[in-house]
PDB file of N, CA and C in Angstrom:
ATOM      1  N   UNK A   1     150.559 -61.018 -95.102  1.00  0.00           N
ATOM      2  CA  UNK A   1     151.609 -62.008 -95.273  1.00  0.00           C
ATOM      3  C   UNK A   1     152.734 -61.696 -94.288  1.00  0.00           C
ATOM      4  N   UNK A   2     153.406 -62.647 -93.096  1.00  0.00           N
ATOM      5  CA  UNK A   2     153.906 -62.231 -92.175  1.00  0.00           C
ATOM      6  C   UNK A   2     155.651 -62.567 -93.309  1.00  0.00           C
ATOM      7  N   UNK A   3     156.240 -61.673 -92.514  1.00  0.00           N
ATOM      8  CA  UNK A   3     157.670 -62.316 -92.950  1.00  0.00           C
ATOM      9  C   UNK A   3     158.627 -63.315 -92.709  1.00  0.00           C
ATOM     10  N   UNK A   4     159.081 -64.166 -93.466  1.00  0.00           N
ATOM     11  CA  UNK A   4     159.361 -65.404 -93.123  1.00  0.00           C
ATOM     12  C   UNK A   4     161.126 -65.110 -92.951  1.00  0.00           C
ATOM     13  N   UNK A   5     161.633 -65.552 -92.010  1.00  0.00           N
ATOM     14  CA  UNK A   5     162.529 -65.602 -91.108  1.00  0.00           C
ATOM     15  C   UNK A   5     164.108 -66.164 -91.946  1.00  0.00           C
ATOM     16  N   UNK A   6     165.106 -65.669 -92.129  1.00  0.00           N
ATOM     17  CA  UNK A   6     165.802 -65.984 -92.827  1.00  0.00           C
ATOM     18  C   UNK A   6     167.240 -66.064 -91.583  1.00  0.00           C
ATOM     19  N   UNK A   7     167.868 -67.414 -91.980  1.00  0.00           N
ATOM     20  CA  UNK A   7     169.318 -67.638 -91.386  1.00  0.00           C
ATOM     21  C   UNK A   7     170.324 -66.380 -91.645  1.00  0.00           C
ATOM     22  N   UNK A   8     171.948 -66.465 -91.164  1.00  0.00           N
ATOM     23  CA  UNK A   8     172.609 -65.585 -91.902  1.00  0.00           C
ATOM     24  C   UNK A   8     173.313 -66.266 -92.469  1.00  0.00           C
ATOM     25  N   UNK A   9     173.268 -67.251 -93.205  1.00  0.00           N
ATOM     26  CA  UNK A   9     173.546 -67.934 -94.416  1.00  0.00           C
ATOM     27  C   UNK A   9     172.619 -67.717 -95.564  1.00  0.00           C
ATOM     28  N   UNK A  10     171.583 -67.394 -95.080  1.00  0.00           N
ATOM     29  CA  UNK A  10     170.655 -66.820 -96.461  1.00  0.00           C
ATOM     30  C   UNK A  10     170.943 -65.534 -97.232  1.00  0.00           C
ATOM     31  N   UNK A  11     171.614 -65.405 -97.758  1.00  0.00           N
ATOM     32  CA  UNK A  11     170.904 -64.086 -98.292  1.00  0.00           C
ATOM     33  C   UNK A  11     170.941 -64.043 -99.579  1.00  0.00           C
ATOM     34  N   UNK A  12     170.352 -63.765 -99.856  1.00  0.00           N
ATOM     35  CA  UNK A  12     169.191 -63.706-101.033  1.00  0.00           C
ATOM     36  C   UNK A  12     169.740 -62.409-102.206  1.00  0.00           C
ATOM     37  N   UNK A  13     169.294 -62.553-103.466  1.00  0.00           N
ATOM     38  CA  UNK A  13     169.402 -61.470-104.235  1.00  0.00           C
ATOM     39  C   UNK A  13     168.747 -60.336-103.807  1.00  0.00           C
ATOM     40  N   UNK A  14     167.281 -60.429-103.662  1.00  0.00           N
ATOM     41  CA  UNK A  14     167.020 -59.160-102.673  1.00  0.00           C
ATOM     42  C   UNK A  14     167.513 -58.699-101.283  1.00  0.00           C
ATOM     43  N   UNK A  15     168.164 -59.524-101.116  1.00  0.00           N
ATOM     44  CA  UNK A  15     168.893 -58.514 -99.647  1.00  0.00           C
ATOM     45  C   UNK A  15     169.946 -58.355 -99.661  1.00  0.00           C
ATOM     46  N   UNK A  16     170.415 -58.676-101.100  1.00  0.00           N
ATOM     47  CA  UNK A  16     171.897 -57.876-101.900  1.00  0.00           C
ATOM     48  C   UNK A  16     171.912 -56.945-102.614  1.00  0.00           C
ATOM     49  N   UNK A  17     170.485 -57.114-102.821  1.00  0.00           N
ATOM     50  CA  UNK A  17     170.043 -55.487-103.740  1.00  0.00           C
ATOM     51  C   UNK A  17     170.079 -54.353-102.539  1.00  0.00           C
ATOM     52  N   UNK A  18     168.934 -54.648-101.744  1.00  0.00           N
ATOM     53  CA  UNK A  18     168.678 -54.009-100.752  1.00  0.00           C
ATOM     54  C   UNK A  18     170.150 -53.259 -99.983  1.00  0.00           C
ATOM     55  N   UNK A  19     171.188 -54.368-100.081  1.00  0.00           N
ATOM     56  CA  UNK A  19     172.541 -53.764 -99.098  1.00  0.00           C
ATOM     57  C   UNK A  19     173.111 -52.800 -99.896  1.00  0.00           C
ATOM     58  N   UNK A  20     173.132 -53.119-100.942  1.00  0.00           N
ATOM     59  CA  UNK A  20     173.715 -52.344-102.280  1.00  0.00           C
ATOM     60  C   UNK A  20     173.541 -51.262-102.226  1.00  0.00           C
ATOM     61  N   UNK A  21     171.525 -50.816-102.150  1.00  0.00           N
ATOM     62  CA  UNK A  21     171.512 -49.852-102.051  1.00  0.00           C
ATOM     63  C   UNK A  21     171.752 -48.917-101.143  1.00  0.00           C
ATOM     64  N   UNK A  22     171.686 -49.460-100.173  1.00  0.00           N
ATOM     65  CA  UNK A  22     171.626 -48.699 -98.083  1.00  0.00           C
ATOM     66  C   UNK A  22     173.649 -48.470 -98.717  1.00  0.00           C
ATOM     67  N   UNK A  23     174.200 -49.184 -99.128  1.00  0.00           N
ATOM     68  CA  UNK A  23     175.881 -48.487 -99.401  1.00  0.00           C
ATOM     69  C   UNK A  23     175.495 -47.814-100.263  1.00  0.00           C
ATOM     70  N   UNK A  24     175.518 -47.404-101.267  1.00  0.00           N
ATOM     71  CA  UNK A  24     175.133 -46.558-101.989  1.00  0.00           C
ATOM     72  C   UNK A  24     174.201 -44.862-101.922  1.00  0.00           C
ATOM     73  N   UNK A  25     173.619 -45.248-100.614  1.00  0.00           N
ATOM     74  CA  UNK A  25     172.712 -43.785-100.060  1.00  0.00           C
ATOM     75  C   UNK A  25     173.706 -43.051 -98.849  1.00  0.00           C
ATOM     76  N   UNK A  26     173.966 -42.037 -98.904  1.00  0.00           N
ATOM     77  CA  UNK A  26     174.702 -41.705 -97.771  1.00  0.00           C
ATOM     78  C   UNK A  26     174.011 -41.426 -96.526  1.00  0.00           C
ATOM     79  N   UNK A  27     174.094 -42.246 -95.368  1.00  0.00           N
ATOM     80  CA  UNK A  27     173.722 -41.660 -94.163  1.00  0.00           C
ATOM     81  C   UNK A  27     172.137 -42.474 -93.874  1.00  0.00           C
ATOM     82  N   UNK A  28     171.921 -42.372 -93.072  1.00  0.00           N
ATOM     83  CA  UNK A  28     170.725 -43.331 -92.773  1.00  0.00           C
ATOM     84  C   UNK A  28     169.390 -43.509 -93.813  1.00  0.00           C
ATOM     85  N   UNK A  29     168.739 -44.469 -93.600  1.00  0.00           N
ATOM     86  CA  UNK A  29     167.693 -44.300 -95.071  1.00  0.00           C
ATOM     87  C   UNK A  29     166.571 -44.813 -94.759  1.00  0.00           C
ATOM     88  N   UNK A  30     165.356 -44.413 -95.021  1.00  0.00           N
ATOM     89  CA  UNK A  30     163.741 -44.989 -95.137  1.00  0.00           C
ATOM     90  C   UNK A  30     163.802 -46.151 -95.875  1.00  0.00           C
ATOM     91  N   UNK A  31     162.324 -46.836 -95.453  1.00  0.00           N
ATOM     92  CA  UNK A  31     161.957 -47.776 -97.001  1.00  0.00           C
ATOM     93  C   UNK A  31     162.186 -47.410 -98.407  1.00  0.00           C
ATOM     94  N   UNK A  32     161.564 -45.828 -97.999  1.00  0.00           N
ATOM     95  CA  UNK A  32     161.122 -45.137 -99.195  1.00  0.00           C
ATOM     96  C   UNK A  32     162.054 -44.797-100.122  1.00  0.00           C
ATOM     97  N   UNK A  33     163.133 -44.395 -99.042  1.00  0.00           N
ATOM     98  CA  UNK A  33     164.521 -44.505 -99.903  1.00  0.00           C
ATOM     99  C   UNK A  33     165.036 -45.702-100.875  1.00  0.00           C
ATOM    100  N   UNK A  34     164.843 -46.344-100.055  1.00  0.00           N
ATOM    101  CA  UNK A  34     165.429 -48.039-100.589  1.00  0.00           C
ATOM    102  C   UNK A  34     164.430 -48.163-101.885  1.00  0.00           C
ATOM    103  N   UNK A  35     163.531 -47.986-101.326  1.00  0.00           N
ATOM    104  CA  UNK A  35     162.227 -48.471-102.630  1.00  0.00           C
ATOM    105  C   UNK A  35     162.887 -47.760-104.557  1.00  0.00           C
ATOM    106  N   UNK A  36     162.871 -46.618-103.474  1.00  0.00           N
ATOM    107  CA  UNK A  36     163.251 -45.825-105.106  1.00  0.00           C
ATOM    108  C   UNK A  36     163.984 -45.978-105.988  1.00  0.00           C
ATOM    109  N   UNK A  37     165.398 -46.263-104.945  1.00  0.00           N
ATOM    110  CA  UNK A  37     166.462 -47.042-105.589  1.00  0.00           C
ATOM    111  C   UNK A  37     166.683 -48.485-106.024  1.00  0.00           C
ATOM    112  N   UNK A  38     166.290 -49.491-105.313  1.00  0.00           N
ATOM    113  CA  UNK A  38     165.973 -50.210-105.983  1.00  0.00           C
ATOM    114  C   UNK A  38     164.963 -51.019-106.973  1.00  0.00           C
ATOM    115  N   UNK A  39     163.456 -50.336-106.609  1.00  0.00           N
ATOM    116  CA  UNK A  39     162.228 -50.466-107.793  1.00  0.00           C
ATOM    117  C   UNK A  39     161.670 -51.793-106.810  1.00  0.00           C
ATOM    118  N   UNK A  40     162.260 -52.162-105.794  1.00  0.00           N
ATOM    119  CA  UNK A  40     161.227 -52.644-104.685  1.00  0.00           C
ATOM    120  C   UNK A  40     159.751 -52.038-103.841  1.00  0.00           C
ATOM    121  N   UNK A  41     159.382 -53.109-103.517  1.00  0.00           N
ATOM    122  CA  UNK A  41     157.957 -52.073-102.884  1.00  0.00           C
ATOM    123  C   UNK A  41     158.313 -51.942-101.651  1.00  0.00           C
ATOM    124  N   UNK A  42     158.025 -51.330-100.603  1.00  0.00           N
ATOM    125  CA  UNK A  42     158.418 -50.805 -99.493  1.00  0.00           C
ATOM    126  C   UNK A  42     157.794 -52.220 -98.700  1.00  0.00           C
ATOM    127  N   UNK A  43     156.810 -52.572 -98.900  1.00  0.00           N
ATOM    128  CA  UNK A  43     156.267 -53.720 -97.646  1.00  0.00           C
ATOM    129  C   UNK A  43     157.664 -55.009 -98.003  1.00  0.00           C
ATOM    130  N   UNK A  44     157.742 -55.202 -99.175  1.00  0.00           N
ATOM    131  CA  UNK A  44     158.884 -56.185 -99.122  1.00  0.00           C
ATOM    132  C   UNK A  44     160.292 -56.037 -98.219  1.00  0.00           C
ATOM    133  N   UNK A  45     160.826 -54.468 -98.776  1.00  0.00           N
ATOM    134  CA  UNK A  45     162.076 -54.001 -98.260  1.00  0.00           C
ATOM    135  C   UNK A  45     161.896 -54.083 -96.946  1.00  0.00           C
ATOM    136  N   UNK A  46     160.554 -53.680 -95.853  1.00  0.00           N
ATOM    137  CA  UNK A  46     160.469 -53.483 -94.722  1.00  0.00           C
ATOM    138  C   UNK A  46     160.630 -54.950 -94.078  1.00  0.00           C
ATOM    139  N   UNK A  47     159.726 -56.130 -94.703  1.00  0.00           N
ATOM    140  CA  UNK A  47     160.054 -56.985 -93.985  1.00  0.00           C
ATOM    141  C   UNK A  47     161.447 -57.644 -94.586  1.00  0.00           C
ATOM    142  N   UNK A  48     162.628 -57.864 -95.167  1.00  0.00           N
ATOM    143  CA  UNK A  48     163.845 -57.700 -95.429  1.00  0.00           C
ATOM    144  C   UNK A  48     164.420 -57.083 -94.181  1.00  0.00           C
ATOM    145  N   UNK A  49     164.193 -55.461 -94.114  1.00  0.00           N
ATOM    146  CA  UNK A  49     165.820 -54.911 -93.259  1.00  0.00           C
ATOM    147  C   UNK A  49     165.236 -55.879 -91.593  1.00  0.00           C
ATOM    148  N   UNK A  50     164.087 -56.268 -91.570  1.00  0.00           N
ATOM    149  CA  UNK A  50     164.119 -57.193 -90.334  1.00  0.00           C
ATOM    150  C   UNK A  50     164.997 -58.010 -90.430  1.00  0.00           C
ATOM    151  N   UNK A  51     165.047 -59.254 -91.151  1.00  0.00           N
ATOM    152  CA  UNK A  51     166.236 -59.778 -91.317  1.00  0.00           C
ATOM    153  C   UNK A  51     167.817 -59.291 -91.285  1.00  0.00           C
ATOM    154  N   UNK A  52     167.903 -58.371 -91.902  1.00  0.00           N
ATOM    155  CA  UNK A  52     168.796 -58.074 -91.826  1.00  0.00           C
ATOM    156  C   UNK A  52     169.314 -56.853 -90.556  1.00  0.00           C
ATOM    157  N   UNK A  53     168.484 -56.627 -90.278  1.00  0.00           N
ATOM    158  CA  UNK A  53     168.498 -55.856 -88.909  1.00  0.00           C
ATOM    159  C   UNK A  53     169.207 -56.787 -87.663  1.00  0.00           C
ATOM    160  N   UNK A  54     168.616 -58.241 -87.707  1.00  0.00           N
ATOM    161  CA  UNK A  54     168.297 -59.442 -87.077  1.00  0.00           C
ATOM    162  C   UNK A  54     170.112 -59.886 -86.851  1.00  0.00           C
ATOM    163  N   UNK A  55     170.326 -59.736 -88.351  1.00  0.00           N
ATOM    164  CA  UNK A  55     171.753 -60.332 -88.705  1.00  0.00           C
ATOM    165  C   UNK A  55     172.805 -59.744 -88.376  1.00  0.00           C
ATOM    166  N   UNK A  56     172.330 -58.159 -88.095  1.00  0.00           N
ATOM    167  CA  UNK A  56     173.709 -57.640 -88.101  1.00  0.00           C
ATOM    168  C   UNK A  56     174.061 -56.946 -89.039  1.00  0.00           C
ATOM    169  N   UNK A  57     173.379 -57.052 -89.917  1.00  0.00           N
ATOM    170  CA  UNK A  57     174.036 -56.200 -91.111  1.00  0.00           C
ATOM    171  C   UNK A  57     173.852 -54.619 -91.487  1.00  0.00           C
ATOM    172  N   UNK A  58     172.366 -54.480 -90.968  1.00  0.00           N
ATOM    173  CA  UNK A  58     172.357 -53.010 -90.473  1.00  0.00           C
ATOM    174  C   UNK A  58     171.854 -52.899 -89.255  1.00  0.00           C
ATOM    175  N   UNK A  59     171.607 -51.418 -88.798  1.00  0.00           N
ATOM    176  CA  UNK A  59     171.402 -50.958 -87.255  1.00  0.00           C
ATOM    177  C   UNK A  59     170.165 -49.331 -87.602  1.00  0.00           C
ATOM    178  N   UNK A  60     169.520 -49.266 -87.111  1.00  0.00           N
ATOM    179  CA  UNK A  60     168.454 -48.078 -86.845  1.00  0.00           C
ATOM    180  C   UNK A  60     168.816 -47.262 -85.871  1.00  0.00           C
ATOM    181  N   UNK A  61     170.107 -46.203 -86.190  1.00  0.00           N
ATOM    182  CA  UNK A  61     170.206 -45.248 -85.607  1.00  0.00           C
ATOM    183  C   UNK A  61     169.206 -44.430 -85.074  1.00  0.00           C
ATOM    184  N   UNK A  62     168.094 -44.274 -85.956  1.00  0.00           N
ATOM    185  CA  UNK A  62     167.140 -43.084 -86.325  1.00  0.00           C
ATOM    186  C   UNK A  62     166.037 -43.927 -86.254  1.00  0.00           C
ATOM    187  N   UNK A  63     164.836 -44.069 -85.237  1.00  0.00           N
ATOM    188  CA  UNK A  63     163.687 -44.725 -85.263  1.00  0.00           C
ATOM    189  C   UNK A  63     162.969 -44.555 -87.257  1.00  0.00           C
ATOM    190  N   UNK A  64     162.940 -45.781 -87.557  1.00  0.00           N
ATOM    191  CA  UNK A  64     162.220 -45.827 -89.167  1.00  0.00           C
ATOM    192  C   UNK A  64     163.260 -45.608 -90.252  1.00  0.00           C
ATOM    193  N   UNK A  65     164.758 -45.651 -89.835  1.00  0.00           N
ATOM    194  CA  UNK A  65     166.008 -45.259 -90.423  1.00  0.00           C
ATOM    195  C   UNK A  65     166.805 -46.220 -90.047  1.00  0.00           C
ATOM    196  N   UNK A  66     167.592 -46.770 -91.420  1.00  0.00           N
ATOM    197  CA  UNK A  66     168.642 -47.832 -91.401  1.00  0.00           C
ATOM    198  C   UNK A  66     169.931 -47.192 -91.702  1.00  0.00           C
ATOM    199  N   UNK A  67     170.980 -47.747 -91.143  1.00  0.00           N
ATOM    200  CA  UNK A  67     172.183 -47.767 -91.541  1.00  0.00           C
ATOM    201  C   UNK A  67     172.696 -49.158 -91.888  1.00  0.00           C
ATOM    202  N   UNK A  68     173.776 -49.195 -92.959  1.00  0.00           N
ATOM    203  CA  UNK A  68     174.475 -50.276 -93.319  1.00  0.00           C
ATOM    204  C   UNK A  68     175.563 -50.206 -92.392  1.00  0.00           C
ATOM    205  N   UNK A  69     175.820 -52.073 -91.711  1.00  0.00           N
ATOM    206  CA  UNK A  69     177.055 -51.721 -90.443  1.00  0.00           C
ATOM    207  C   UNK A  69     178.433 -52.041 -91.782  1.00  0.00           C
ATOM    208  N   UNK A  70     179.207 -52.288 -90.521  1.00  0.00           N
ATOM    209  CA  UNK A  70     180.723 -53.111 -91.435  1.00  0.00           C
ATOM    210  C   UNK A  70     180.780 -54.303 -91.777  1.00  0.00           C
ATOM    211  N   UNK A  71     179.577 -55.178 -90.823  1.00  0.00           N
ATOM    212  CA  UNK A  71     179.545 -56.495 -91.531  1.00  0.00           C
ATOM    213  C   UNK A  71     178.359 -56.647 -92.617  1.00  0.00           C
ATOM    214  N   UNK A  72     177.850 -55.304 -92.917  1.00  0.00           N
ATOM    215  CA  UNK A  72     176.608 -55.761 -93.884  1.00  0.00           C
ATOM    216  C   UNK A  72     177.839 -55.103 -95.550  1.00  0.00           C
ATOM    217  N   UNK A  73     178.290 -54.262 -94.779  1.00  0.00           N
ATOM    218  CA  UNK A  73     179.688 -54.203 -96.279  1.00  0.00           C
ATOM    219  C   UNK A  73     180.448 -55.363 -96.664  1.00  0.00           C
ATOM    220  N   UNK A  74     180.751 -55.735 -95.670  1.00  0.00           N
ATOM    221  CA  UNK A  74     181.597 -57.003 -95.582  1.00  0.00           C
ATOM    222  C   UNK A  74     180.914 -58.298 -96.446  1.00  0.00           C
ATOM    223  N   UNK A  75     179.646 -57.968 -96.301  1.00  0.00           N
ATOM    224  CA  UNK A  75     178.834 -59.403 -96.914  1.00  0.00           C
ATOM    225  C   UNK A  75     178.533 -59.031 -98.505  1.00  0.00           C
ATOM    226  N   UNK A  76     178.833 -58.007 -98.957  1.00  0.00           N
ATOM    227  CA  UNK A  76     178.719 -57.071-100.195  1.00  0.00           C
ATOM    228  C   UNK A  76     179.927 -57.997-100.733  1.00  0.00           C
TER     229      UNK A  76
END
């Protein structure tokens, strides 16, 4: 199932969960991270931080590692 492409007017309860949690973890984070904390499955979360990667809202310091920026707080 490919991931379907979201505006940045979309966002969704899961990619408010998802931000929630990336603020909530200190310092860059895996799927796996995300998964745990929020009780998502990792293939979902992965195709998510695309979007939101996309948007601006976070950035991959760390190849396979997200950070939350200031505008993905901002959208919190």
């Amino acid at each position: 199932m490919a991931c379907k492409p979201q505006t940045k007017k979309e966002m969704t309860g899961e990619l408010k969960t998802i931000l929630t949690a990336m603020a909530e973890i200190a310092g860059p984070c895996g799927c796996k991270d995300i998964a745990e904390k929020t009780g998502l499955e990792s293939k979902a979360i992965s195709c998510q931080l695309k979007s939101l990667k996309t948007n601006g809202y976070i950035d991959s310091p760390v190849r396979c590692k997200y950070s939350i920026t200031a505008e993905g707080k901002a959208a919190l």
